[in-house]
C-alpha atoms as a PDB file:
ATOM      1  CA  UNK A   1      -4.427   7.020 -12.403  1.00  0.00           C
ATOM      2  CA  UNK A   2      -2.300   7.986  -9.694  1.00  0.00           C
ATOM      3  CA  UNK A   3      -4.033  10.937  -7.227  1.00  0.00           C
ATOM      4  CA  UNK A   4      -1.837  12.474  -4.599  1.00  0.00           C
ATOM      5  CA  UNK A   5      -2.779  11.977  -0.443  1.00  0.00           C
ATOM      6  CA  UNK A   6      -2.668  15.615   0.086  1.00  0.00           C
ATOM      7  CA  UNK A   7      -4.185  18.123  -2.036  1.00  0.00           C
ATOM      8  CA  UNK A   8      -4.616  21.926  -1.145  1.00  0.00           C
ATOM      9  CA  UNK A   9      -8.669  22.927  -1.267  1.00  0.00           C
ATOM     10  CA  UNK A  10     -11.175  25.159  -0.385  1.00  0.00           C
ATOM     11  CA  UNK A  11     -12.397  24.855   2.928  1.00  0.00           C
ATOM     12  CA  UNK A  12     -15.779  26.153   3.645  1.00  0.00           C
ATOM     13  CA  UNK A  13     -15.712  25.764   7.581  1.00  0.00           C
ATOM     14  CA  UNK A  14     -12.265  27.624   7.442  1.00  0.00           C
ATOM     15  CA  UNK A  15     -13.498  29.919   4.670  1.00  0.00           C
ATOM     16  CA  UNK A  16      -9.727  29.489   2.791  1.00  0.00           C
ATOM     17  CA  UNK A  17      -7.521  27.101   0.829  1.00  0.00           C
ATOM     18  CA  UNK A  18      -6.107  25.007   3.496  1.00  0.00           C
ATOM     19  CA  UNK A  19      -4.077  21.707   3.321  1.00  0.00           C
ATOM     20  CA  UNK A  20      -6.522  18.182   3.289  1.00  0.00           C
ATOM     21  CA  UNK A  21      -6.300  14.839   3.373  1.00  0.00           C
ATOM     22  CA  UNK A  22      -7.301  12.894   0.450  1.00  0.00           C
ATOM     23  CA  UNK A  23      -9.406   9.030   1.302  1.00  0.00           C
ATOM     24  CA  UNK A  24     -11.359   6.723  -1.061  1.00  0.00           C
ATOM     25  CA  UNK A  25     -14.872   6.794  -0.339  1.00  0.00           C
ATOM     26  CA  UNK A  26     -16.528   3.354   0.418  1.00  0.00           C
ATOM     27  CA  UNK A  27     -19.461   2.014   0.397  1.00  0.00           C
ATOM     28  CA  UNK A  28     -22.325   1.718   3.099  1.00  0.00           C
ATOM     29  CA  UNK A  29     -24.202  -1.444   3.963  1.00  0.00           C
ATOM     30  CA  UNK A  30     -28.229  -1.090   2.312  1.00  0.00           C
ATOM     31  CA  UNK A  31     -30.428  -0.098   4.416  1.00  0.00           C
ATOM     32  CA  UNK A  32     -32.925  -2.916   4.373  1.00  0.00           C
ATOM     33  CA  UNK A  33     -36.183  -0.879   5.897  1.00  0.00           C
ATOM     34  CA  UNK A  34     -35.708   1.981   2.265  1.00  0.00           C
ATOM     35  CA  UNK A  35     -38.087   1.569   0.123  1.00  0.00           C
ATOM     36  CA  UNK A  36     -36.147  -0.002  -2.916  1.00  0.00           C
ATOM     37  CA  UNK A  37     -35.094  -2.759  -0.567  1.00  0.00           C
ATOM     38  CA  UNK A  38     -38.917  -3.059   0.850  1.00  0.00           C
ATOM     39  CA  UNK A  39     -39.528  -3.373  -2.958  1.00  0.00           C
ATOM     40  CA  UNK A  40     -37.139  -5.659  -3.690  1.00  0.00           C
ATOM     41  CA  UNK A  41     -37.425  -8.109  -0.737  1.00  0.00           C
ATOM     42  CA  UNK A  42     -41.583  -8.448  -1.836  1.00  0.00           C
ATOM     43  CA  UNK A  43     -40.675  -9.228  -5.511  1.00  0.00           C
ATOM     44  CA  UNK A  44     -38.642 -12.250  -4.069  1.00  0.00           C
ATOM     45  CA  UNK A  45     -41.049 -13.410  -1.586  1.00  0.00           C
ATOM     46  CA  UNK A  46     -42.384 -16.552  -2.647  1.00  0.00           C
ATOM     47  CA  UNK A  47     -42.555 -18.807  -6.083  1.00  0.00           C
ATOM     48  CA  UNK A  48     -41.070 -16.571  -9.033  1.00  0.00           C
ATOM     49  CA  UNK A  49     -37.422 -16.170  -8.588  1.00  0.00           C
ATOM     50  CA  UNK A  50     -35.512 -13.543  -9.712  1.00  0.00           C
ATOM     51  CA  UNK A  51     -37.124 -10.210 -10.293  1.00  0.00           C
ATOM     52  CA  UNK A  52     -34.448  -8.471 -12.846  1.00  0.00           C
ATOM     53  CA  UNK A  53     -32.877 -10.254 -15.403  1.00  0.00           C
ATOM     54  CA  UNK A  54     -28.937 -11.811 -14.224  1.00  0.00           C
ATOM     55  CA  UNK A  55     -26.313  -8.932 -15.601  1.00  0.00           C
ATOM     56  CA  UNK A  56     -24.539 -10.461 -18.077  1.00  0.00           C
ATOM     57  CA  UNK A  57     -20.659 -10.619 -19.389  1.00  0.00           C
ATOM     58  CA  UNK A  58     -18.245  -9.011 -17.263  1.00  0.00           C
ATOM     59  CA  UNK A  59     -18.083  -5.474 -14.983  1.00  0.00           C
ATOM     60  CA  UNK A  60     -17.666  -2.261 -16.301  1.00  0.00           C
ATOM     61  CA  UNK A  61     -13.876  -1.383 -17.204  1.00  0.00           C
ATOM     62  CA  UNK A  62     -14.194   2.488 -16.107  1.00  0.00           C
ATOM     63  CA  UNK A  63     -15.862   2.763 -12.511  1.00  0.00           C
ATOM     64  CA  UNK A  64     -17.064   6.088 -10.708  1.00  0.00           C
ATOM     65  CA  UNK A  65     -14.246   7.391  -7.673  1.00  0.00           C
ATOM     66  CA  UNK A  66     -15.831   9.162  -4.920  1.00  0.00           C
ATOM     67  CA  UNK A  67     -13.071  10.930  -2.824  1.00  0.00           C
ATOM     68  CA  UNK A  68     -13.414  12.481   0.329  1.00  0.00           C
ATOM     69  CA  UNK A  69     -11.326  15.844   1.222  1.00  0.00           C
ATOM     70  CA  UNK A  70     -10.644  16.104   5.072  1.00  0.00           C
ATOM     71  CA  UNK A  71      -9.655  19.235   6.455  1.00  0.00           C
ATOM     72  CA  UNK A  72      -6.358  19.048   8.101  1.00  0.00           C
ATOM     73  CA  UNK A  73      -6.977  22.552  10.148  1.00  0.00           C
ATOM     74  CA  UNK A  74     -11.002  21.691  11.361  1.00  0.00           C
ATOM     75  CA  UNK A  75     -11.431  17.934  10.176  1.00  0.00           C
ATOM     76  CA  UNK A  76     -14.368  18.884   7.877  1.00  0.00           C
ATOM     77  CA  UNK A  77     -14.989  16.745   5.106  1.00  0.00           C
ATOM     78  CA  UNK A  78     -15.665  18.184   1.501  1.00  0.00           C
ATOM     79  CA  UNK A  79     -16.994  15.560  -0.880  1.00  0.00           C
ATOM     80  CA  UNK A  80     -15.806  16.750  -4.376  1.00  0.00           C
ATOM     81  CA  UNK A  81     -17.821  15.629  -7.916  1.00  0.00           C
ATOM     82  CA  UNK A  82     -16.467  11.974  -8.495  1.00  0.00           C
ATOM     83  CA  UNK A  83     -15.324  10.841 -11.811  1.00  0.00           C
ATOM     84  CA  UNK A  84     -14.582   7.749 -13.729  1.00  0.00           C
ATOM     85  CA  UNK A  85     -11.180   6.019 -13.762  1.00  0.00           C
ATOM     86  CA  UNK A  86     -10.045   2.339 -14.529  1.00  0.00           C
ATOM     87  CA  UNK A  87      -7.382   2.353 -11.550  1.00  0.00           C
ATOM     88  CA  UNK A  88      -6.941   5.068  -8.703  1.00  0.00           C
ATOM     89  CA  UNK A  89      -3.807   4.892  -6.695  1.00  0.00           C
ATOM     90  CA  UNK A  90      -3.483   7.740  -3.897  1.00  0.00           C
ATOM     91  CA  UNK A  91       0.379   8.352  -4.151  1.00  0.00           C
ATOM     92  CA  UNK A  92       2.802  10.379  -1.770  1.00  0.00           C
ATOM     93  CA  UNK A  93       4.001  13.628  -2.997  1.00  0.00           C
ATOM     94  CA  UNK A  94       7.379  13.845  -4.043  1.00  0.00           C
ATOM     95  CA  UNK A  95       9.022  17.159  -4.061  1.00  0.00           C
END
């Protein structure tokens, strides 16, 4: 799917449709001291192994984008509602 680098959006700090950058959001390091992680870290402690079964087969062909908007007036950064897509390719505008 190909997305373009600059899309024209709403800007709530601005209050108006202003011109914003477009950037692939990416994912943060776990925090190891939330409370899944505690959980998960106990359930390993010790004899017992694994505490969910292995995922098996291969990945998920469709994965879930999360974009980020960025305000080229006031920098703010809008997050908008992801969606799913195989392939995302942010492309120049030609015109």
């Amino acid at each position: 799917m190909h997305y373009p680098k600059e899309v024209a959006a709403y800007c709530p700090k601005c209050h108006k449709h202003t011109p914003h950058e477009v950037e692939r959001g990416r994912k943060r390091t776990a925090s190891e001291l939330k409370w899944g992680q505690r959980r998960f870290r106990r359930a390993q402690r010790g004899y017992g192994g694994f505490p969910r079964p292995k995922p098996e087969g291969r990945a998920k062909a469709v994965r879930r984008v999360y974009l980020k908007y960025r305000c080229k007036t006031c920098k703010y950064v809008v997050q908008p509602r992801s969606f799913r897509a195989s392939q995302l390719e942010l492309m120049e505008h030609k015109g």
